[in-house]
PDB file of N, CA and C in Angstrom:
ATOM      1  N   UNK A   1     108.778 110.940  92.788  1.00  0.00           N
ATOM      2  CA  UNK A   1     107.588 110.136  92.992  1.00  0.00           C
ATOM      3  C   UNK A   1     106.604 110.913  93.873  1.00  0.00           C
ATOM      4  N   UNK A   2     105.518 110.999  93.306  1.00  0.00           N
ATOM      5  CA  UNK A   2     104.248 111.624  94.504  1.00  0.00           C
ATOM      6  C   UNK A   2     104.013 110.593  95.344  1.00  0.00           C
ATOM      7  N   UNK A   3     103.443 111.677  96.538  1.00  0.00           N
ATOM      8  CA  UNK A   3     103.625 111.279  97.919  1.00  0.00           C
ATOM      9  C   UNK A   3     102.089 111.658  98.158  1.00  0.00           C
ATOM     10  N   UNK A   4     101.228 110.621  99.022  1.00  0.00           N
ATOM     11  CA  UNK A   4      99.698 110.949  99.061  1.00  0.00           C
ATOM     12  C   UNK A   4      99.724 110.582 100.781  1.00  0.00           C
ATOM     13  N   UNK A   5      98.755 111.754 101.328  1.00  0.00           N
ATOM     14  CA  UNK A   5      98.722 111.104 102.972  1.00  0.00           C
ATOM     15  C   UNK A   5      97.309 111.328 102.848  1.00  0.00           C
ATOM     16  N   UNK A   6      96.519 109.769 103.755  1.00  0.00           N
ATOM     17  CA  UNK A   6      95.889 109.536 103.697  1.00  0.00           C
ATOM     18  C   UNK A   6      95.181 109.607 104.981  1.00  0.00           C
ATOM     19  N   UNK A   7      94.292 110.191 105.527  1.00  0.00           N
ATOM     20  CA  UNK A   7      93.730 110.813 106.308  1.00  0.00           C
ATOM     21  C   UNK A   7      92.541 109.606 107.023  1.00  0.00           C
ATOM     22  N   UNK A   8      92.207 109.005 108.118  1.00  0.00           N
ATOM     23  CA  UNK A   8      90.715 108.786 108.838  1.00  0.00           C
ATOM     24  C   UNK A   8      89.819 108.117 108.183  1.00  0.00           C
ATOM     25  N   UNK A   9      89.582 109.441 107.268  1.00  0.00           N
ATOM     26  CA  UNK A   9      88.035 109.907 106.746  1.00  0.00           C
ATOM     27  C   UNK A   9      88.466 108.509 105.214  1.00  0.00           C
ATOM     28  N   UNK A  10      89.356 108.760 105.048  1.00  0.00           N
ATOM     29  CA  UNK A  10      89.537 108.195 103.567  1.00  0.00           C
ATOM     30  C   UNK A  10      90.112 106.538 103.881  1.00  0.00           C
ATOM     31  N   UNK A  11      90.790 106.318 104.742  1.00  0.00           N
ATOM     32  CA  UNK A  11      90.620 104.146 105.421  1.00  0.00           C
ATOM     33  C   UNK A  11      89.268 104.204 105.463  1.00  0.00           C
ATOM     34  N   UNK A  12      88.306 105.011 106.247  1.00  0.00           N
ATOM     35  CA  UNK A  12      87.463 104.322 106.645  1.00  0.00           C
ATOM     36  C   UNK A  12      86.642 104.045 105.545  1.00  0.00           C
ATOM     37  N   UNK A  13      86.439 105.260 104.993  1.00  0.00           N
ATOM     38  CA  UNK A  13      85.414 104.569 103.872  1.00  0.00           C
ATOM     39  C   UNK A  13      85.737 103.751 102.646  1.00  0.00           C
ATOM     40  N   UNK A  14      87.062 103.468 103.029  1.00  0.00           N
ATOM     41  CA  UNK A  14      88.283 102.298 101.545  1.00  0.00           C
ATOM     42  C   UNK A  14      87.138 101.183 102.474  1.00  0.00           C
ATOM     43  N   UNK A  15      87.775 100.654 103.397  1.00  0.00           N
ATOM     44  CA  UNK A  15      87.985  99.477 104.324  1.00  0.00           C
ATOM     45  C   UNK A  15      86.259  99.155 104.533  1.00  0.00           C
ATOM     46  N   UNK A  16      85.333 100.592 104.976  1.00  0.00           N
ATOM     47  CA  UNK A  16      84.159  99.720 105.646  1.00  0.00           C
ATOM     48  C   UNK A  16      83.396  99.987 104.260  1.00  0.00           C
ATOM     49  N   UNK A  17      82.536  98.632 103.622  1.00  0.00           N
ATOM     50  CA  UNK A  17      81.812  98.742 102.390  1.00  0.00           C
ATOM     51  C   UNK A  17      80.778  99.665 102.867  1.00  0.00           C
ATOM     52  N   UNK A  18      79.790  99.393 103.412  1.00  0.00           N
ATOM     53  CA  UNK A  18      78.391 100.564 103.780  1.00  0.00           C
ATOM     54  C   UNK A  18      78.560 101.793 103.975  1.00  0.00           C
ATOM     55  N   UNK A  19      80.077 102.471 104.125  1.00  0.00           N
ATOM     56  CA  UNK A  19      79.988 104.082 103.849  1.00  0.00           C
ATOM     57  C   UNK A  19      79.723 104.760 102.578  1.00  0.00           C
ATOM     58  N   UNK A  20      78.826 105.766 102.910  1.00  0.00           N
ATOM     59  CA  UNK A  20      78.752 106.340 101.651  1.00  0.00           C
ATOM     60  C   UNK A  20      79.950 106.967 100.722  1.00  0.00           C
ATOM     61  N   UNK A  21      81.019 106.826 101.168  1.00  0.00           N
ATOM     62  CA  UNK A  21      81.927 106.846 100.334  1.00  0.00           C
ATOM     63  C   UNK A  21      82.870 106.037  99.703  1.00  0.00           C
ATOM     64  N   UNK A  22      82.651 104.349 100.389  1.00  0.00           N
ATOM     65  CA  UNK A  22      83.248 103.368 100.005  1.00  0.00           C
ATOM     66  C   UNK A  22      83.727 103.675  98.477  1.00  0.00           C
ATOM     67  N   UNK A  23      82.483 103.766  97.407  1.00  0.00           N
ATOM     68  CA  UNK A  23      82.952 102.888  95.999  1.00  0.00           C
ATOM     69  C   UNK A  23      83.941 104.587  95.450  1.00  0.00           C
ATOM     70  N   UNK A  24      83.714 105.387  96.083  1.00  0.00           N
ATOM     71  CA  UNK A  24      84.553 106.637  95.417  1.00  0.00           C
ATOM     72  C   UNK A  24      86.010 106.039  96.006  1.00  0.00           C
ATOM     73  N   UNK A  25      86.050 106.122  97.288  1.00  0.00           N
ATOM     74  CA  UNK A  25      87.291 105.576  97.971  1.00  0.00           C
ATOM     75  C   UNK A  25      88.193 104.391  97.612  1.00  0.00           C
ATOM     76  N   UNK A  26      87.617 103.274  97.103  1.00  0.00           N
ATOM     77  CA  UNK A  26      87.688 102.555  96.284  1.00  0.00           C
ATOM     78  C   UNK A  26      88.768 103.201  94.771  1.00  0.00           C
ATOM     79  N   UNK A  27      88.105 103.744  94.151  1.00  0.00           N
ATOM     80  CA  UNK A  27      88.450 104.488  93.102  1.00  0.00           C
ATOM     81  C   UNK A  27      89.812 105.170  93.167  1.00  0.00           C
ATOM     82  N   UNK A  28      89.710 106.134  93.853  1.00  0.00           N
ATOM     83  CA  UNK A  28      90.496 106.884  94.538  1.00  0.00           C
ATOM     84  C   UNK A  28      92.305 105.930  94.429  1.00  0.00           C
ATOM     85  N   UNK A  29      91.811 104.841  95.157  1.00  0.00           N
ATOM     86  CA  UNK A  29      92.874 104.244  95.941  1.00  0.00           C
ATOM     87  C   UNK A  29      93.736 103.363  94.582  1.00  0.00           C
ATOM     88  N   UNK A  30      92.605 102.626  93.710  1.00  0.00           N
ATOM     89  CA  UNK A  30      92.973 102.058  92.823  1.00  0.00           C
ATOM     90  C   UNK A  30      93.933 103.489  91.513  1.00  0.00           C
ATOM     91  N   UNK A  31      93.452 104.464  91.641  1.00  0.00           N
ATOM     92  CA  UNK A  31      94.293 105.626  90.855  1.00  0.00           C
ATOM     93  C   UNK A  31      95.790 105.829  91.578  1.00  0.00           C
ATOM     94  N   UNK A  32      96.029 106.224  92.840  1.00  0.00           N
ATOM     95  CA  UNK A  32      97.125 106.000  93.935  1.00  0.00           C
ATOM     96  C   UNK A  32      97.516 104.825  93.655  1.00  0.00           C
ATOM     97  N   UNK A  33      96.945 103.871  93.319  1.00  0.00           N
ATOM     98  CA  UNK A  33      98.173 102.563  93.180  1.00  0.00           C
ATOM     99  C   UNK A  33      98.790 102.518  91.405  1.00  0.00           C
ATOM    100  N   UNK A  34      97.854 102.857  90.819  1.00  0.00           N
ATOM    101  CA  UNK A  34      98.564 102.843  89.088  1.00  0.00           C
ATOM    102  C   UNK A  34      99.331 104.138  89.154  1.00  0.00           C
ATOM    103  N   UNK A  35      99.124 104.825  89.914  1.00  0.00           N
ATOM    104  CA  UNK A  35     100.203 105.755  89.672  1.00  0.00           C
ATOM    105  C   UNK A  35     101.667 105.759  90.397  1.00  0.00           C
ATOM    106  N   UNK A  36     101.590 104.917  90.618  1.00  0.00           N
ATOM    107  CA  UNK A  36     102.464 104.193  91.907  1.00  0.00           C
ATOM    108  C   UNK A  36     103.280 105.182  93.240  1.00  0.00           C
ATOM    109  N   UNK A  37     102.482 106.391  93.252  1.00  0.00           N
ATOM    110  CA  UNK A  37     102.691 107.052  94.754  1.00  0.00           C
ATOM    111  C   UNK A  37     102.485 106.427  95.935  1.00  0.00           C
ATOM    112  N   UNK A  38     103.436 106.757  96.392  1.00  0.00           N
ATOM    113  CA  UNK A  38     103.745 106.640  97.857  1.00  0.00           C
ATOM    114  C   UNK A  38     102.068 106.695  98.622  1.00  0.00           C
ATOM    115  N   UNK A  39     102.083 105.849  99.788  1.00  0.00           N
ATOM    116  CA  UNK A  39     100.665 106.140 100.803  1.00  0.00           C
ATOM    117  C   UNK A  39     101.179 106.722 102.058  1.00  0.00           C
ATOM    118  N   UNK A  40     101.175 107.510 102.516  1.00  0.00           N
ATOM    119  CA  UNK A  40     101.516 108.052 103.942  1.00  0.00           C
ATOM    120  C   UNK A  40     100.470 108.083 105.112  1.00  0.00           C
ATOM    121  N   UNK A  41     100.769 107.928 106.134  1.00  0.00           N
ATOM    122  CA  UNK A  41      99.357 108.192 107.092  1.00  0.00           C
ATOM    123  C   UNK A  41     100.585 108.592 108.599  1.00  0.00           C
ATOM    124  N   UNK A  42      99.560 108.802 109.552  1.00  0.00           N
ATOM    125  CA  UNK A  42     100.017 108.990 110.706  1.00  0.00           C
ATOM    126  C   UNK A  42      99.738 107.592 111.557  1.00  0.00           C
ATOM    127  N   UNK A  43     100.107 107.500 112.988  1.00  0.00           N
ATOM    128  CA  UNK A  43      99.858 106.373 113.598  1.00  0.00           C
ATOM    129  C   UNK A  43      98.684 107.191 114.353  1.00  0.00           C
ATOM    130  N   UNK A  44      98.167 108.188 114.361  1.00  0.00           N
ATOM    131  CA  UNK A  44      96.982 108.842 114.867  1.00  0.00           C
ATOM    132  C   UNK A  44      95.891 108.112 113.980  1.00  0.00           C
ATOM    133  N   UNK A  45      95.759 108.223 112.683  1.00  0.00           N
ATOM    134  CA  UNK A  45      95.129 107.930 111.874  1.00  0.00           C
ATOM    135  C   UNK A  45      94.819 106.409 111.710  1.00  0.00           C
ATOM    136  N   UNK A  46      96.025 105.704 112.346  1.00  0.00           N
ATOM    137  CA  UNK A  46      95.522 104.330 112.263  1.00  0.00           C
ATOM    138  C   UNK A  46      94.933 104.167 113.328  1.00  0.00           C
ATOM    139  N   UNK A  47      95.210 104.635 114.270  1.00  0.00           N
ATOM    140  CA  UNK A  47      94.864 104.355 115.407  1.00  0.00           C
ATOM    141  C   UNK A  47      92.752 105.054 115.460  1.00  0.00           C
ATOM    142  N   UNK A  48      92.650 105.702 115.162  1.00  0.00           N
ATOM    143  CA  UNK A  48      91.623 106.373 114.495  1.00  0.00           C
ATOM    144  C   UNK A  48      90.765 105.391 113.831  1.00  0.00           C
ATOM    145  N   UNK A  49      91.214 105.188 112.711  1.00  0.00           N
ATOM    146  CA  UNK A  49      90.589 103.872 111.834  1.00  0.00           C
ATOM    147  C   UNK A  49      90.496 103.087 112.476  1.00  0.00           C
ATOM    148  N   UNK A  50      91.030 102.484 112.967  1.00  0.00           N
ATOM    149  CA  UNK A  50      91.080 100.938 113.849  1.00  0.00           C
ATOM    150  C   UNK A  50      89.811 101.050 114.634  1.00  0.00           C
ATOM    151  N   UNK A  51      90.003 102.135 115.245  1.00  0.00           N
ATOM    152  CA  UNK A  51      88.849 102.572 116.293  1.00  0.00           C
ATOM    153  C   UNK A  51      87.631 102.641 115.900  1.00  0.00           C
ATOM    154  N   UNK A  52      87.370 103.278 114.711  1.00  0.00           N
ATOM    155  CA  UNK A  52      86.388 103.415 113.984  1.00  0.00           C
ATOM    156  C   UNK A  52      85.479 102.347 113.558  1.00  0.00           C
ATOM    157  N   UNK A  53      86.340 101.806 112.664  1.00  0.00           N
ATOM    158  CA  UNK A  53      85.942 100.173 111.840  1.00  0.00           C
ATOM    159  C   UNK A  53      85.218  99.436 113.116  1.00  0.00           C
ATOM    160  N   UNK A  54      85.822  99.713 114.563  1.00  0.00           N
ATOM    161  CA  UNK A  54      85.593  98.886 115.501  1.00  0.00           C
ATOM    162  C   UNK A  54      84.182  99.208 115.703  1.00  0.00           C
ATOM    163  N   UNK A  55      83.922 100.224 115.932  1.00  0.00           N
ATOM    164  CA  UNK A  55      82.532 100.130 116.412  1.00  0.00           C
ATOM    165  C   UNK A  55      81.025 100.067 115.440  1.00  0.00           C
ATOM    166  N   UNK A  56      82.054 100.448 113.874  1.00  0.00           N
ATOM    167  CA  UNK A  56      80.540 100.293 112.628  1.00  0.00           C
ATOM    168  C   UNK A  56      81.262  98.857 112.237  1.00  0.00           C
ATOM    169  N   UNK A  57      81.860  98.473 112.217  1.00  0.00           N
ATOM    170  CA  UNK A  57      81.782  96.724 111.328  1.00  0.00           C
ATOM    171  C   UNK A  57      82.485  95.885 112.263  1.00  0.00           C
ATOM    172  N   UNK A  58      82.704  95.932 113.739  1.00  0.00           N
ATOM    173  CA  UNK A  58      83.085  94.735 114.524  1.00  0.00           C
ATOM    174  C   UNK A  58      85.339  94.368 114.779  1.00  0.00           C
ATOM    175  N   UNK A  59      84.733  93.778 115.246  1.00  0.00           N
ATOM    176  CA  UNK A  59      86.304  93.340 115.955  1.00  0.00           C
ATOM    177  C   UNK A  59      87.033  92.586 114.856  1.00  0.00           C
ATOM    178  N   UNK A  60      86.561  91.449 114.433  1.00  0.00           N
ATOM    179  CA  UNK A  60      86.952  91.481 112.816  1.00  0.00           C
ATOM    180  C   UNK A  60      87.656  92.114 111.635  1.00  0.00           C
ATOM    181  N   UNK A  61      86.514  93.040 111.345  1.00  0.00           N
ATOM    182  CA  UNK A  61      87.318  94.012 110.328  1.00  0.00           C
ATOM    183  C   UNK A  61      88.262  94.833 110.868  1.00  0.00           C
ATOM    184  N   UNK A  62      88.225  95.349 111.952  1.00  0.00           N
ATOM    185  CA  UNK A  62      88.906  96.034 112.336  1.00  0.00           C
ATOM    186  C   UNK A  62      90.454  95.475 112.463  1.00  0.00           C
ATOM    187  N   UNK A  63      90.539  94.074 113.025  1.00  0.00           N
ATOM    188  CA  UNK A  63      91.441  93.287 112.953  1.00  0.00           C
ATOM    189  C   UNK A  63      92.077  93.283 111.463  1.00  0.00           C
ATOM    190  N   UNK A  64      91.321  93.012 110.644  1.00  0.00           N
ATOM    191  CA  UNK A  64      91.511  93.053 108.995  1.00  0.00           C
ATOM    192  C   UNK A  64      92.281  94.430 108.619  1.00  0.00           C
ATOM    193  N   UNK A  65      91.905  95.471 109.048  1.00  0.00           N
ATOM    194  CA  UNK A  65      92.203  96.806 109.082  1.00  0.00           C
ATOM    195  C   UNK A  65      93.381  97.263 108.885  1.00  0.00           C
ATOM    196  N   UNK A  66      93.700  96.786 110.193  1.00  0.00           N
ATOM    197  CA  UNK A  66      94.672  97.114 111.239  1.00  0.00           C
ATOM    198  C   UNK A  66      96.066  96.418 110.489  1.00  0.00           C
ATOM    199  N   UNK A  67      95.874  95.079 110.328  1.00  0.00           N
ATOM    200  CA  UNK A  67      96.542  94.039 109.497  1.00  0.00           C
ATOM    201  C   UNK A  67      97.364  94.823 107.964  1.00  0.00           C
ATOM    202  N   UNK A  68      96.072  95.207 107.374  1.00  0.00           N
ATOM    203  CA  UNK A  68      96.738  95.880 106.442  1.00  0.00           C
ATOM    204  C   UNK A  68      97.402  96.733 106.094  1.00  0.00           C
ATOM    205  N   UNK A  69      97.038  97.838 107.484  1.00  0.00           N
ATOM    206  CA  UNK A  69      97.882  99.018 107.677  1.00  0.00           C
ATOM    207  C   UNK A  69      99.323  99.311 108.047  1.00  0.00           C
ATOM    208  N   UNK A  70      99.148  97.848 108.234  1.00  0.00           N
ATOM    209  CA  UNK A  70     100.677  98.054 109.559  1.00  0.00           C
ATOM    210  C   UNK A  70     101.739  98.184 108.370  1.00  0.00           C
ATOM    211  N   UNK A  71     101.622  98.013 106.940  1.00  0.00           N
ATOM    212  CA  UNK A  71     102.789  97.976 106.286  1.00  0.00           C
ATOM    213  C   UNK A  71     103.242  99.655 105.963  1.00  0.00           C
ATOM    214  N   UNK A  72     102.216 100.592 106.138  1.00  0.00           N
ATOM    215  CA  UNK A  72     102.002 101.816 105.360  1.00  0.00           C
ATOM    216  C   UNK A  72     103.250 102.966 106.384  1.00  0.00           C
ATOM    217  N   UNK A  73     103.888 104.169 105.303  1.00  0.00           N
ATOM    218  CA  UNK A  73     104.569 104.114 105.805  1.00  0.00           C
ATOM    219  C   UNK A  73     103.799 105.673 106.993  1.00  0.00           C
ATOM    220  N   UNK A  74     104.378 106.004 107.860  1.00  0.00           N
ATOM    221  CA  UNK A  74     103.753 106.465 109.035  1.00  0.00           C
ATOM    222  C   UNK A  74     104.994 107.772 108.690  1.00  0.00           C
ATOM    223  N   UNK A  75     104.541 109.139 108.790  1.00  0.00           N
ATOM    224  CA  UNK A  75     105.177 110.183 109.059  1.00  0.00           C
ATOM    225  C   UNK A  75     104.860 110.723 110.234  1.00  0.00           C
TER     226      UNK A  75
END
């Protein structure tokens, strides 16, 4: 099974709609799931994102974020 690690740059612009890379990221993610590989990230990276989301879309999303991440598996 392929194994995909997912970097910062690539939550943030899944998670916050107004990045210019949202609807690619989007894309991206929906291909990673029909192909049914693995998602990997670091706890740097969430921790990163979390941070991020926090200061362009609020305490909220970030909460939302964070929520979703916690299932992913962490190398």
């Amino acid at each position: 099974m392929e194994k995909v690690f997912v970097d910062t740059s690539g939550w943030v612009a899944f998670f916050v709609e107004n990045d210019r890379n949202h609807k690619k990221a989007v894309c991206i993610f929906e291909d990673i799931k029909s192909s049914r590989a693995s998602i990997y990230t670091s706890d740097y990276c969430i921790d990163e994102t979390i941070t991020t989301i926090l200061s362009r879309g609020g305490h909220k999303q970030s909460v939302l974020a964070g929520e979703a991440l916690s299932g992913i598996k962490n190398r």
